[in-house]
Structure formats: structure tokens, C-alpha cells
C-alpha atoms as a PDB file:
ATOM      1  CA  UNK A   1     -14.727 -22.323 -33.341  1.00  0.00           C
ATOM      2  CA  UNK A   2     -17.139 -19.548 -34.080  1.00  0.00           C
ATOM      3  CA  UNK A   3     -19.322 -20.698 -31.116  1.00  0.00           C
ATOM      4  CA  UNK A   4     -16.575 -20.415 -29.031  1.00  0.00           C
ATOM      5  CA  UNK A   5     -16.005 -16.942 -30.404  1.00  0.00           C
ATOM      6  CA  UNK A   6     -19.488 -15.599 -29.631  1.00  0.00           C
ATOM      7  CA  UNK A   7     -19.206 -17.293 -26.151  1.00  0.00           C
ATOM      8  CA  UNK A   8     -16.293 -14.965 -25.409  1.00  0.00           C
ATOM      9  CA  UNK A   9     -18.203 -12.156 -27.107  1.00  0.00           C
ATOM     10  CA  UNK A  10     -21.443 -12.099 -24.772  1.00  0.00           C
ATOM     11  CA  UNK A  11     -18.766 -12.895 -21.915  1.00  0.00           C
ATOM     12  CA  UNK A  12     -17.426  -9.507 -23.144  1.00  0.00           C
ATOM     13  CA  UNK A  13     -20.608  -7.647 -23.300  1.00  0.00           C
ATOM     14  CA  UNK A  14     -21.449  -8.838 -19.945  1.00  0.00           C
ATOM     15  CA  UNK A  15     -18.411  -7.228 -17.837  1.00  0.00           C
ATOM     16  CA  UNK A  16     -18.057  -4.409 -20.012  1.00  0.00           C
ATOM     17  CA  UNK A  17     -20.511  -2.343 -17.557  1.00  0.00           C
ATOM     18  CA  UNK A  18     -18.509  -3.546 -14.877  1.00  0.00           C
ATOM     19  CA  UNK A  19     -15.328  -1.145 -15.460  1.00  0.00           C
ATOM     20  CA  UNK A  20     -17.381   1.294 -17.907  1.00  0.00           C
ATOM     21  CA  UNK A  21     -17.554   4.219 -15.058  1.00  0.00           C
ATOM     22  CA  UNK A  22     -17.169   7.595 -15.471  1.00  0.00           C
ATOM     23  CA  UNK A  23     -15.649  10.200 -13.465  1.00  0.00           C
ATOM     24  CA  UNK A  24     -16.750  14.296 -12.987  1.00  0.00           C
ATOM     25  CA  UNK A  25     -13.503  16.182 -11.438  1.00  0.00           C
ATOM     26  CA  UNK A  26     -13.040  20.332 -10.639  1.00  0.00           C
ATOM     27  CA  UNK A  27      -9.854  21.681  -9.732  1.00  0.00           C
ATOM     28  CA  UNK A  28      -8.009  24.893  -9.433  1.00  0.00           C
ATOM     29  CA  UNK A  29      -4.716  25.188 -11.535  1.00  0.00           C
ATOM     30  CA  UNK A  30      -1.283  27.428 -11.164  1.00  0.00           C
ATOM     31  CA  UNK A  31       0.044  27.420 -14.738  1.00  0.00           C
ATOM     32  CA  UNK A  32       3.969  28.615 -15.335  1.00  0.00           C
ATOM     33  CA  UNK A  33       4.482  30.187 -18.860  1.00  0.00           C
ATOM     34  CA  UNK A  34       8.024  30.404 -20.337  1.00  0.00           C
ATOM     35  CA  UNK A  35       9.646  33.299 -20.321  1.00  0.00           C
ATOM     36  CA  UNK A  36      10.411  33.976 -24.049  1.00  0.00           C
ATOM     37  CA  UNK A  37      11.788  36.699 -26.322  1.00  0.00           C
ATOM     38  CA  UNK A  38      10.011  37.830 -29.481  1.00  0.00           C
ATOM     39  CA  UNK A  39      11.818  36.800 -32.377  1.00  0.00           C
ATOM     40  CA  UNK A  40      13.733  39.135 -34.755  1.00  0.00           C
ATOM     41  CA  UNK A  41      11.649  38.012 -37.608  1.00  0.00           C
ATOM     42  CA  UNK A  42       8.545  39.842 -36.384  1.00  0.00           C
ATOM     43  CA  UNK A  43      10.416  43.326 -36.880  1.00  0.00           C
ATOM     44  CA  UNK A  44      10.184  44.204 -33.687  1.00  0.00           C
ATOM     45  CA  UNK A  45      13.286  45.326 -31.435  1.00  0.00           C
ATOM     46  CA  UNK A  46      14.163  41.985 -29.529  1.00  0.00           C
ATOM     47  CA  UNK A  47      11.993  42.197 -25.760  1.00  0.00           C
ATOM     48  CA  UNK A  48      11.735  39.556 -23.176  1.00  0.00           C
ATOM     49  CA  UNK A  49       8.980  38.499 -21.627  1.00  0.00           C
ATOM     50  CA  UNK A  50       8.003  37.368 -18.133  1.00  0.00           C
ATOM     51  CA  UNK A  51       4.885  35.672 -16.807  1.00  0.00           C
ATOM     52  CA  UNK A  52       3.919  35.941 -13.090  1.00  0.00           C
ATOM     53  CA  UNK A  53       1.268  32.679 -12.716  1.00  0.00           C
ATOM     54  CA  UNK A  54      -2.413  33.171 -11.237  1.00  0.00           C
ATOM     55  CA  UNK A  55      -4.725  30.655 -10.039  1.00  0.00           C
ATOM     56  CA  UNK A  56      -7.228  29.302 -12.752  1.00  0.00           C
ATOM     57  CA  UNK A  57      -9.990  26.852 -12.764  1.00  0.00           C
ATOM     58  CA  UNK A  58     -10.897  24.028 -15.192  1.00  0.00           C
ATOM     59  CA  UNK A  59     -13.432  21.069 -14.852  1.00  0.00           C
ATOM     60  CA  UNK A  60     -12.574  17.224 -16.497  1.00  0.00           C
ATOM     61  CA  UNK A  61     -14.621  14.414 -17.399  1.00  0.00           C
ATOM     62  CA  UNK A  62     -12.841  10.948 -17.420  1.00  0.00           C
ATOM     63  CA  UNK A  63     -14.814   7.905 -19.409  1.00  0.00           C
ATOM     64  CA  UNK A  64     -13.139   4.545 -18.394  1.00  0.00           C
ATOM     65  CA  UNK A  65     -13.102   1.486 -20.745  1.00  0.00           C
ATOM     66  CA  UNK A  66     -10.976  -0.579 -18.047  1.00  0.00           C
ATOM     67  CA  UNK A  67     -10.022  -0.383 -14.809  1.00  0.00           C
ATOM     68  CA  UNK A  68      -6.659   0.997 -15.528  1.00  0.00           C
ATOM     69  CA  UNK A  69      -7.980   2.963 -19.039  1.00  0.00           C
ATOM     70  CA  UNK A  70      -9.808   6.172 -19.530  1.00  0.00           C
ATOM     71  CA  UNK A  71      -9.957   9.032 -21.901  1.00  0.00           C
ATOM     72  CA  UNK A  72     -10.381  12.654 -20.516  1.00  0.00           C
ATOM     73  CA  UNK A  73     -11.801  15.975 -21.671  1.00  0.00           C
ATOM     74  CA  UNK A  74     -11.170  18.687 -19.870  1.00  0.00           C
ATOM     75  CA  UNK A  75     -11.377  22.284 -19.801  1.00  0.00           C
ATOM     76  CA  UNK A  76      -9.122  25.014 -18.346  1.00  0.00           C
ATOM     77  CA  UNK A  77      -8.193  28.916 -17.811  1.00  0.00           C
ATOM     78  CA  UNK A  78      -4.718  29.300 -17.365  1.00  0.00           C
ATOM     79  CA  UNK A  79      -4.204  32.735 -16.217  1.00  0.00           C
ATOM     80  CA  UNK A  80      -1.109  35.479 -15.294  1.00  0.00           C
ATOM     81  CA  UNK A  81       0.203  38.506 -15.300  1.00  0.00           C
ATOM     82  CA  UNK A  82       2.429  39.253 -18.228  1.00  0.00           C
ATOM     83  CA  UNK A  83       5.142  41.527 -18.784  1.00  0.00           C
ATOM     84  CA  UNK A  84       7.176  42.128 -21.330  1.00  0.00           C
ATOM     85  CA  UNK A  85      10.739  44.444 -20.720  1.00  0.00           C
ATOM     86  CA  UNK A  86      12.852  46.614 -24.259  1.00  0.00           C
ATOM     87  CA  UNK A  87      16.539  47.373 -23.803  1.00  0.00           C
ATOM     88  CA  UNK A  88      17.356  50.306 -26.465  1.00  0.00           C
ATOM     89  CA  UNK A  89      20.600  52.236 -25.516  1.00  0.00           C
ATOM     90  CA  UNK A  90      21.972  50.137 -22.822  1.00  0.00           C
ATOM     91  CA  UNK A  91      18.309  51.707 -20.859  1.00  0.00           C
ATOM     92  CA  UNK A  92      15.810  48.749 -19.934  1.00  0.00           C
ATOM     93  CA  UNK A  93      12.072  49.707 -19.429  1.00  0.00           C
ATOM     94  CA  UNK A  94       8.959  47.829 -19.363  1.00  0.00           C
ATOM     95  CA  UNK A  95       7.103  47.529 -22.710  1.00  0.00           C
ATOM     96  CA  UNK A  96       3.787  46.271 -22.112  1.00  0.00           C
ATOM     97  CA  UNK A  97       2.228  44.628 -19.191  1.00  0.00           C
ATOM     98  CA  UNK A  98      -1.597  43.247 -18.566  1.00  0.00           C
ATOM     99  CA  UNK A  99      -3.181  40.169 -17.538  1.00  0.00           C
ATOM    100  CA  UNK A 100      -2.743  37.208 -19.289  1.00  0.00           C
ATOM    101  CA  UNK A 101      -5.825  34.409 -20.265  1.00  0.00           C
ATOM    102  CA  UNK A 102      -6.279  31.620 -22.315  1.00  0.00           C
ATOM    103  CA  UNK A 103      -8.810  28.772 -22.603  1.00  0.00           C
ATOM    104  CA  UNK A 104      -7.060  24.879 -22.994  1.00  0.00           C
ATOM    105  CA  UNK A 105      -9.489  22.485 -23.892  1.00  0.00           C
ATOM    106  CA  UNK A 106      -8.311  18.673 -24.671  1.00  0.00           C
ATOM    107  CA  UNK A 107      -8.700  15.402 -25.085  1.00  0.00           C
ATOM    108  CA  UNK A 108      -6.065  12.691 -23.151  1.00  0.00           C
ATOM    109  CA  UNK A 109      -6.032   9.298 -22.776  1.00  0.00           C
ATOM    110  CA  UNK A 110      -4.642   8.310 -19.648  1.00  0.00           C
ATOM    111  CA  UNK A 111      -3.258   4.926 -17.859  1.00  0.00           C
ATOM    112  CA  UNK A 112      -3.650   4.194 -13.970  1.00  0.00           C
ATOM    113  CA  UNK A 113      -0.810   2.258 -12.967  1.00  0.00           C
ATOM    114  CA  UNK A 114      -2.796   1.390  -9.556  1.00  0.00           C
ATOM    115  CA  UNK A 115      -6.156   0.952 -10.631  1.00  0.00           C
ATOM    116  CA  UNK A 116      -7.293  -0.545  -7.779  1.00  0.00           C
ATOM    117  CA  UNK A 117      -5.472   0.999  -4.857  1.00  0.00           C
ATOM    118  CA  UNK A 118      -6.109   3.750  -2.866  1.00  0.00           C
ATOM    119  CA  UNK A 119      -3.090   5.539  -4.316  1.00  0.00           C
ATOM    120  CA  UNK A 120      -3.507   5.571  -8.099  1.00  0.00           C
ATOM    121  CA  UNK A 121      -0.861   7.360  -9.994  1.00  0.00           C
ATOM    122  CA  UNK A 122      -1.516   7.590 -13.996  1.00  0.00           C
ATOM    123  CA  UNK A 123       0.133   8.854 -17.094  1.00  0.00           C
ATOM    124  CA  UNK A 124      -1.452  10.253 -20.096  1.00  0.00           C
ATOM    125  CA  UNK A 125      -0.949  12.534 -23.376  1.00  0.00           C
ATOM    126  CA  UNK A 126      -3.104  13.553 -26.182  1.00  0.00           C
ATOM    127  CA  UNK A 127      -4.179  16.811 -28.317  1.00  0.00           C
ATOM    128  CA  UNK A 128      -5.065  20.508 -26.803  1.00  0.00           C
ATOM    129  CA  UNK A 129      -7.346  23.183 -28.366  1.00  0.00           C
ATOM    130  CA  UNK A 130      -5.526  26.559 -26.889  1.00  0.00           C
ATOM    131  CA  UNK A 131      -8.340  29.510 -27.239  1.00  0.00           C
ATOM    132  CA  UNK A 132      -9.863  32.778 -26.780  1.00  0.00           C
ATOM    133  CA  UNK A 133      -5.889  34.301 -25.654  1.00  0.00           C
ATOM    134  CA  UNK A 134      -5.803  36.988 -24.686  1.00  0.00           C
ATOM    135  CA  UNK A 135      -3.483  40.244 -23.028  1.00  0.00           C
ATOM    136  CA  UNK A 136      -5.552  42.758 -21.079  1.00  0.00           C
ATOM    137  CA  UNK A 137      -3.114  45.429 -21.431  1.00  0.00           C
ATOM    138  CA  UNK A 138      -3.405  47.827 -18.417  1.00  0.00           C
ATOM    139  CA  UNK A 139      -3.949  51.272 -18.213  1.00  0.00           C
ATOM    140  CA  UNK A 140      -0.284  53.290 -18.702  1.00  0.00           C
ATOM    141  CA  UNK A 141       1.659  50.436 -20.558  1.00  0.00           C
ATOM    142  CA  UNK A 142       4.941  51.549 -22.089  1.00  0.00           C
ATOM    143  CA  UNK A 143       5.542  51.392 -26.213  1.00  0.00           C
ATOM    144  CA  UNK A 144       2.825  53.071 -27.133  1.00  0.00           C
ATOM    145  CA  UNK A 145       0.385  50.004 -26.740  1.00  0.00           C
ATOM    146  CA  UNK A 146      -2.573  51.614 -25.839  1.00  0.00           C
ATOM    147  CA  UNK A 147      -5.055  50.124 -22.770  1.00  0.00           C
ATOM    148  CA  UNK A 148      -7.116  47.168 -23.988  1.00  0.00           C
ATOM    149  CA  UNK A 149      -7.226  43.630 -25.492  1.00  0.00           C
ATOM    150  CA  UNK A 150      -4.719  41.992 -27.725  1.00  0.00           C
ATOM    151  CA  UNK A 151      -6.679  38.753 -28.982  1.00  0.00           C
ATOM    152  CA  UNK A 152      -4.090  35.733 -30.130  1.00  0.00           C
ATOM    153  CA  UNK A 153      -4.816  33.636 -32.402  1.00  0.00           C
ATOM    154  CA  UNK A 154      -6.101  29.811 -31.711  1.00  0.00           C
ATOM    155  CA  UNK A 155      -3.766  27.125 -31.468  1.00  0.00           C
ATOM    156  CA  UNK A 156      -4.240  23.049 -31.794  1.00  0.00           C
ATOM    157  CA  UNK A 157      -1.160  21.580 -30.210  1.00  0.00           C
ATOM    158  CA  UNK A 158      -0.749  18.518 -27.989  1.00  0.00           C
ATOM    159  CA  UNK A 159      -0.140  17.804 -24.310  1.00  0.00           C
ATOM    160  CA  UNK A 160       0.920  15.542 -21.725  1.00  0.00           C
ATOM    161  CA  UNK A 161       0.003  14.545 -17.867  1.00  0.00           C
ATOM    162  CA  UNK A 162       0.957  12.994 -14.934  1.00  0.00           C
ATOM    163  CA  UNK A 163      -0.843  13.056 -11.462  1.00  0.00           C
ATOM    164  CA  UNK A 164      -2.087  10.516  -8.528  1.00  0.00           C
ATOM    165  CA  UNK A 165      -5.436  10.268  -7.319  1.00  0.00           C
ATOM    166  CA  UNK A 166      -5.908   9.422  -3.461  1.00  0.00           C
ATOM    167  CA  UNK A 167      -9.659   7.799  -2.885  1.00  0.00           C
ATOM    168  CA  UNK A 168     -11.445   8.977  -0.173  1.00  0.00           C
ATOM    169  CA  UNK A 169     -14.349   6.877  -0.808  1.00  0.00           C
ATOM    170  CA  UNK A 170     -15.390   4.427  -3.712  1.00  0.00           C
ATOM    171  CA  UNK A 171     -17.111   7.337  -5.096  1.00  0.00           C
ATOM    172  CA  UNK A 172     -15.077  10.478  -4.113  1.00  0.00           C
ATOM    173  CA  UNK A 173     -11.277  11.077  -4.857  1.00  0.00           C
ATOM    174  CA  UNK A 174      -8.728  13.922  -3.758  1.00  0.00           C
ATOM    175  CA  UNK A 175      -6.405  14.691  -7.350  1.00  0.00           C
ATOM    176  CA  UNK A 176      -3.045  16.441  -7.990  1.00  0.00           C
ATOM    177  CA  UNK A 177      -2.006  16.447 -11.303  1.00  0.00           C
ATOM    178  CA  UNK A 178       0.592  18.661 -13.459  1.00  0.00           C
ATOM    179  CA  UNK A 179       0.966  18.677 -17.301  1.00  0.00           C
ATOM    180  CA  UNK A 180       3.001  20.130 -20.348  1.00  0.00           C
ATOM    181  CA  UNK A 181       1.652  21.875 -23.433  1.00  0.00           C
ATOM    182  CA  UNK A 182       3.434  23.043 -26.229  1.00  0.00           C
ATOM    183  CA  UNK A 183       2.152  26.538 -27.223  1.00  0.00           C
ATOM    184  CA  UNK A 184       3.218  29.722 -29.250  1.00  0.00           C
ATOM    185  CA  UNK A 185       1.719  32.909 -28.440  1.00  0.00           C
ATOM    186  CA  UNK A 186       0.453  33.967 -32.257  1.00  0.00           C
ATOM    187  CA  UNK A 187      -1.335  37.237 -33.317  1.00  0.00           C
ATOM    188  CA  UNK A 188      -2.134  38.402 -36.926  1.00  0.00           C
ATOM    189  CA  UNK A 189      -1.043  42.183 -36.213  1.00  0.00           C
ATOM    190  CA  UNK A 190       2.111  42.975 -37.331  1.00  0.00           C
ATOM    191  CA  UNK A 191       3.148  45.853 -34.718  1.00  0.00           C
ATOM    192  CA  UNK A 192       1.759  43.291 -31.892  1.00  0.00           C
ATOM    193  CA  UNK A 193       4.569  42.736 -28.808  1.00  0.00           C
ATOM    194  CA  UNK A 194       3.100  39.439 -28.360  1.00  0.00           C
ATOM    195  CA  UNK A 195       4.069  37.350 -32.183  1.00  0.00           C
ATOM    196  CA  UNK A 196       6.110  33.948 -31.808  1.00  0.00           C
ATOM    197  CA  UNK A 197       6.142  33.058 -28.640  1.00  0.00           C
ATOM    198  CA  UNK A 198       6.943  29.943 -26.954  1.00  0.00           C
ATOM    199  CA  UNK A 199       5.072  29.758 -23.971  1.00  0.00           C
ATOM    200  CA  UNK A 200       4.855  26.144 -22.699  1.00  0.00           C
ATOM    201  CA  UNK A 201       2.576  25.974 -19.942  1.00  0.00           C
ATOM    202  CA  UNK A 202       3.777  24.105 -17.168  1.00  0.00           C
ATOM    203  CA  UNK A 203       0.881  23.570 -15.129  1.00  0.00           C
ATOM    204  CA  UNK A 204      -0.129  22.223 -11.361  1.00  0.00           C
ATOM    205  CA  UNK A 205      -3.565  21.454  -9.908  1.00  0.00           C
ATOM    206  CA  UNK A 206      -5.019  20.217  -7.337  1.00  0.00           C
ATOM    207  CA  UNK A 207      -9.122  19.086  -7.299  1.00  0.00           C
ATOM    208  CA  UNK A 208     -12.096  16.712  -6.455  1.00  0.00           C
ATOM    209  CA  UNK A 209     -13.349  13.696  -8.561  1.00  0.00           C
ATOM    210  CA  UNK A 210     -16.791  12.506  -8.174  1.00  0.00           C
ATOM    211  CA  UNK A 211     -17.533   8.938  -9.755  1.00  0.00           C
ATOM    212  CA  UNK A 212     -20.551   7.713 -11.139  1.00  0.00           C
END
């Protein structure tokens, strides 16, 4: 019995670097933010706010443990313009408007449904670091808010994806992917016009995987 056990073992060890391949993708991303209105527990009047997407950029690293098994990290910039619009008196006018950035770095384990096709669609979820926010606030913004950067505060939150990857080559693969990540907009200022907001990237990409 426990020879038999080893014998399956070493047979073990012995395909393992068979399917133990690695992957090295880049890809530019169009991420969709809710549009959201600040909640009347921060004080503030009641404003909603719109996001206008931007193209980003992220690179992933896939580590397979099976053919149809691997666990991704990956890092983003999701990226927009933001806007955010007060009604007082009937009278609507924009509040504050910049640029939009934040960092998304996670961690997903993901399952190929086609591992050995040339069309190989996969499902996956896991846990997102959301960092660095930030609002560029343009020159001239209404409310007051003077021109410069409102920082938000980090988030850890999770995620899920779906996408298909279409191999060119044993080695080289064309990938279109989308995901959804659950994410406030936080900040530690009181007066801030960006406090409790639900966000919720939606986001689309489209990129090269190398594997090795």
C-alpha cells in the first residue's frame, strides 16, 4: 500500500513540469465607474457624480498548476475623467471635475474551460488591492475646491473575471477579458466631494500573452 503510494507520488513529480507553465500578458483597459451620489451622512449637500472612462494599461502574470488551472497577479491603472454636478435652488452646476486614477493590483485564480483549444474561455475571482486614488482636480473647478490632488484612501476588496484567449501560436496568445470590482471611493477629509462612493469598476481589455 505505501509503495503503491510513493509510485503515484514520483508519477506526480514527474508530470508536474509538464503543465507547470507560466504566462507574461500586457494589455490596455477601458474601465466604466458607477455613477454614484455622495451620501447624506458625509454632510455634504447630496451631488452626483459621473465618470467619462480613459484608456489604462496594466501587465499580468499567470502561474499554471494544470492545464485548465492558474493563479494571476496583475496590475492595472484604471483611469477617467470625473465629474461631479450640485443642484441648490432648483439651479444645477458642476461641482468639481479632474481626472480620475487609481492603481488595482490582485490576485485571481482562474479556470480555462478549453485548455487545450485554440479558443480558451476561463472564469476566475479573487482579492484586489485598490491604490494610490486619486482626483486631479483641474484648474477653475466649481465649490470652492481649489486646483490639485485629492488622495483616497486604499481599499482591499475583491474581484471577478471572465475573458477568452485565442492562440496564435503555442507560445503567443491574443486576450480579451472584462472584470468586476467592488470599490468605494474613501477620503479622510471631511469637506472632501469625493467620501462614500460606490464606484464599481466595470472594466474591458484587450492584450498579448507570451508563454514560457
Amino acid at each position: 500500500m505505501r509503495l503503491g503510494l510513493i509510485v503515484v507520488f514520483l508519477a506526480f513529480l514527474l508530470t508536474f513540469p509538464l503543465f507547470a507553465q507560466n504566462e507574461l500578458g500586457i494589455f490596455a483597459n477601458h474601465a466604466s465607474f458607477k455613477s454614484s451620489t455622495i451620501e447624506p451622512s458625509s454632510g455634504l449637500v447630496p451631488t452626483d457624480t459621473t465618470f467619462d472612462a480613459k484608456v489604462g494599461y496594466g501587465i499580468s502574470f499567470n502561474h499554471f498548476f494544470s492545464p485548465d488551472m492558474s493563479i494571476q497577479l496583475s496590475g492595472q491603472s484604471l483611469r477617467s475623467d470625473a465629474m461631479q454636478m450640485v443642484t441648490v435652488g432648483g439651479v444645477t452646476a458642476p461641482y468639481v471635475w479632474g481626472t480620475f486614477d487609481v492603481k488595482q493590483y490582485a490576485a485571481v485564480l482562474q479556470y480555462y474551460l478549453n485548455p487545450r483549444g485554440t479558443i480558451v474561455p476561463y472564469v476566475g475571482g479573487g482579492l484586489a488591492w485598490m491604490r494610490s486614488g486619486k482626483l486631479n482636480v483641474a484648474p477653475g473647478a466649481g465649490g470652492g475646491i481649489p486646483a490639485g490632488t485629492i488622495h483616497m484612501n486604499d481599499d482591499k476588496t475583491w474581484t471577478v473575471d471572465a475573458g477568452v484567449d485565442f492562440r496564435l501560436s503555442r507560445s503567443m496568445a491574443l486576450s480579451l477579458a472584462g472584470s468586476y470590482t467592488r470599490y468605494t471611493l474613501k477620503n479622510d477629509t471631511p469637506t472632501s466631494p469625493f467620501q462614500n462612493l460606490k464606484v464599481d469598476p466595470v472594466t474591458v481589455s484587450a492584450g498579448l500573452k507570451m508563454r514560457f
